[in-house]
Protein backbone atom coordinates (compact mmCIF):
# COMPACT_ATOMS: atom_id res chain seq x y z
CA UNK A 1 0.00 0.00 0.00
CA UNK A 2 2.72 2.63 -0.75
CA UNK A 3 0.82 4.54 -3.00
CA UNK A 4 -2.78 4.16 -1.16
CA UNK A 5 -3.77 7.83 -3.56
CA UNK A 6 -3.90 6.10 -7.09
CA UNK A 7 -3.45 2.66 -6.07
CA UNK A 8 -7.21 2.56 -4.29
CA UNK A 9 -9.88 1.22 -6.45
CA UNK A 10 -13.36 2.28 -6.33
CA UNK A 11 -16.44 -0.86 -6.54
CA UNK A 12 -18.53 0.05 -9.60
CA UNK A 13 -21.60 -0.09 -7.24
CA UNK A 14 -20.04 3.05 -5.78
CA UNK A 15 -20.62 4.86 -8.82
CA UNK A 16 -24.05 3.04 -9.81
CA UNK A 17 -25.78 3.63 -6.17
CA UNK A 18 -24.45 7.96 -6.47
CA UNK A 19 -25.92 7.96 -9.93
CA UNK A 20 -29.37 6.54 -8.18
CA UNK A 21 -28.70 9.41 -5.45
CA UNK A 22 -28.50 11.98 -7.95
CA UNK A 23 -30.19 11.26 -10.71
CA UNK A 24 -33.45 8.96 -9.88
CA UNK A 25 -33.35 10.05 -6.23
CA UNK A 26 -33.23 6.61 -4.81
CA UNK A 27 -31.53 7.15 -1.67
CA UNK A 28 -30.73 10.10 0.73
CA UNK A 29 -27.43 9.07 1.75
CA UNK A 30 -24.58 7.04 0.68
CA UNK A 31 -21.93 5.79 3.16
CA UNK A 32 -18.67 4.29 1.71
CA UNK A 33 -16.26 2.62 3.51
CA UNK A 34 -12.17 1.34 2.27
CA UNK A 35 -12.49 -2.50 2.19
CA UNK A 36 -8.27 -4.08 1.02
CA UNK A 37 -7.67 -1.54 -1.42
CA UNK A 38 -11.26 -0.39 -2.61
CA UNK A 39 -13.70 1.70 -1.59
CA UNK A 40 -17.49 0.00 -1.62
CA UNK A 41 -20.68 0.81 -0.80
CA UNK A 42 -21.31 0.40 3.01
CA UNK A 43 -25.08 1.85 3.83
CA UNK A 44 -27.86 3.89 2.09
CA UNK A 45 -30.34 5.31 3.70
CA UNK A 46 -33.90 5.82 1.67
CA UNK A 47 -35.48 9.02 0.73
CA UNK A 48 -37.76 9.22 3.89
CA UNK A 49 -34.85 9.06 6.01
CA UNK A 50 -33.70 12.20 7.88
CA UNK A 51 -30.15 13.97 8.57
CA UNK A 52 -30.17 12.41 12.01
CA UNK A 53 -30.82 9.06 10.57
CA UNK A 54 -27.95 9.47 8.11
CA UNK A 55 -25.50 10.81 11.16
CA UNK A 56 -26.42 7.75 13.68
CA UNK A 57 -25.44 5.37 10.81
CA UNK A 58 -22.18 6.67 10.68
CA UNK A 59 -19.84 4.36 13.56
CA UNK A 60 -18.32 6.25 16.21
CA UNK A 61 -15.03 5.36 15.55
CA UNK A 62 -14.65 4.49 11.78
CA UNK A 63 -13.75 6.39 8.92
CA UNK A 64 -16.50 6.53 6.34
CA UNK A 65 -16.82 8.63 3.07
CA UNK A 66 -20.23 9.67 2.41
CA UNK A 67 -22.94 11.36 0.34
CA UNK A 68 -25.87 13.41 1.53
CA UNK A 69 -28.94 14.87 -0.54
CA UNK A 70 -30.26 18.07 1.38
CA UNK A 71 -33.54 19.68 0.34
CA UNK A 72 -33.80 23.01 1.73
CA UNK A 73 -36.35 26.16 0.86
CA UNK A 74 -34.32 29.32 0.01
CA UNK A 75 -35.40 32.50 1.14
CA UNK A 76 -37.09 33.04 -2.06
CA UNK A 77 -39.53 29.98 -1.17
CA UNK A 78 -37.20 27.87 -3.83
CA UNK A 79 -37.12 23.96 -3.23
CA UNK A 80 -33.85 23.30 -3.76
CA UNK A 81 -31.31 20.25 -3.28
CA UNK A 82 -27.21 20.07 -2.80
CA UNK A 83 -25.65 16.99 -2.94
CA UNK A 84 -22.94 16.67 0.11
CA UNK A 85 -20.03 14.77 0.16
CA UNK A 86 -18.83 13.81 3.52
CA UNK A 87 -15.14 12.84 4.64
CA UNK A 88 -16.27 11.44 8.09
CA UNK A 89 -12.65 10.75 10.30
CA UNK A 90 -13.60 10.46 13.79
CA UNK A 91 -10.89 11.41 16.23
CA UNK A 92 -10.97 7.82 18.20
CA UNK A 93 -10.38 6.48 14.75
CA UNK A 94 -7.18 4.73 14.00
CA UNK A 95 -4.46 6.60 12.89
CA UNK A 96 -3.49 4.28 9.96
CA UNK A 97 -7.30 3.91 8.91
CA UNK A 98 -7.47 8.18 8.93
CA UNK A 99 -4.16 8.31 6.75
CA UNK A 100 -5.95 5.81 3.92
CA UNK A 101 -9.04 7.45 3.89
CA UNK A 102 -7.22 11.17 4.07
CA UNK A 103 -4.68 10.15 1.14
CA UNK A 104 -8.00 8.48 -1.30
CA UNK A 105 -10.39 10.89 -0.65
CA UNK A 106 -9.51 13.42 -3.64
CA UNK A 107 -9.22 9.92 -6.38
CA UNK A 108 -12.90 8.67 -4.49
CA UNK A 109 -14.33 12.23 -5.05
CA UNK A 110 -13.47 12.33 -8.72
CA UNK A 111 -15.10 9.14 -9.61
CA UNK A 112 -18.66 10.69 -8.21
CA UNK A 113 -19.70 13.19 -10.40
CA UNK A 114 -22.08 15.86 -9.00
CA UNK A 115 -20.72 16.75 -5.70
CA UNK A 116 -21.78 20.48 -4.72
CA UNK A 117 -20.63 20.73 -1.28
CA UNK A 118 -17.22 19.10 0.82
CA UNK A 119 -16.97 18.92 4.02
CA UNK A 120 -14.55 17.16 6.39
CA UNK A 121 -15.63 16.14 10.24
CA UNK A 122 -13.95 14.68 13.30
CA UNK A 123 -16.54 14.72 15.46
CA UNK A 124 -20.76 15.19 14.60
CA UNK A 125 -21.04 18.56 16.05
CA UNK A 126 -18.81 19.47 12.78
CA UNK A 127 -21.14 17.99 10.58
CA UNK A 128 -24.04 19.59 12.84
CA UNK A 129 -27.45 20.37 10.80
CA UNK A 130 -26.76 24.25 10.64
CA UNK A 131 -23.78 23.63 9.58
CA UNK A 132 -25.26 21.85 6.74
CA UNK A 133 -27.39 24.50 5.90
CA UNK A 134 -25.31 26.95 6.22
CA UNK A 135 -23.22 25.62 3.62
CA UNK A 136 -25.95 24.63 1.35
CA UNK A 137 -27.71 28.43 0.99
């Protein structure tokens, strides 16, 4: 694993199940997780399911890569969506297991075309609600 950036492959289901999240609406979150040396699709959460839902499924002290749709109203009364990608490295994660997912996160991000918003979190009250709205307006 010397070269964990370019040398991590990414499950086509990884790509199939975001194209379902973006396109069709399927799902309203995507977790990944690195499996050996590819990343494949861990949970998805369907499109009833709310932000909390999507931040208990995340483990306490595991990395995970993930993918959010938020639906928000704007302040012109717009229904709107944003499409979050989430780099989830808890701080009582492992240090090894935060230096793979830190060093593949850029390759993973490329392969899912459509993200709108990044944002990386140690612990949930980074990936808090607000904060998630905040970013999306």
């Amino acid at each position: 694993m010397a070269n964990a950036a370019s040398g991590m492959a990414v499950d086509d289901e990884c790509k199939l199940k975001f194209h379902e999240l973006k396109a069709k609406r399927t799902y309203r979150f995507i977790t990944f997780k690195i499996e050996g040396q590819q990343v494949v699709v861990d949970k998805f959460g369907s499109p009833e399911e709310s932000y909390d839902d999507f931040t208990n499924s995340l483990p306490a002290d595991e990395c995970r890569y993930a993918v959010f749709d938020f639906d928000f109203t704007t302040d012109e009364n717009c229904q709107k969506s944003k499409i979050f990608f989430i780099a989830w490295s808890p701080d009582t994660s492992r240090v090894r297991m935060k230096m793979v997912y830190a060093s593949s996160k850029d390759r993973f991000k490329r392969e899912l075309d459509g993200i709108q918003v990044e944002l990386q979190a140690t612990d949930p009250s980074e990936m808090s609600f607000d904060i998630i709205k905040s970013r999306a307006l």
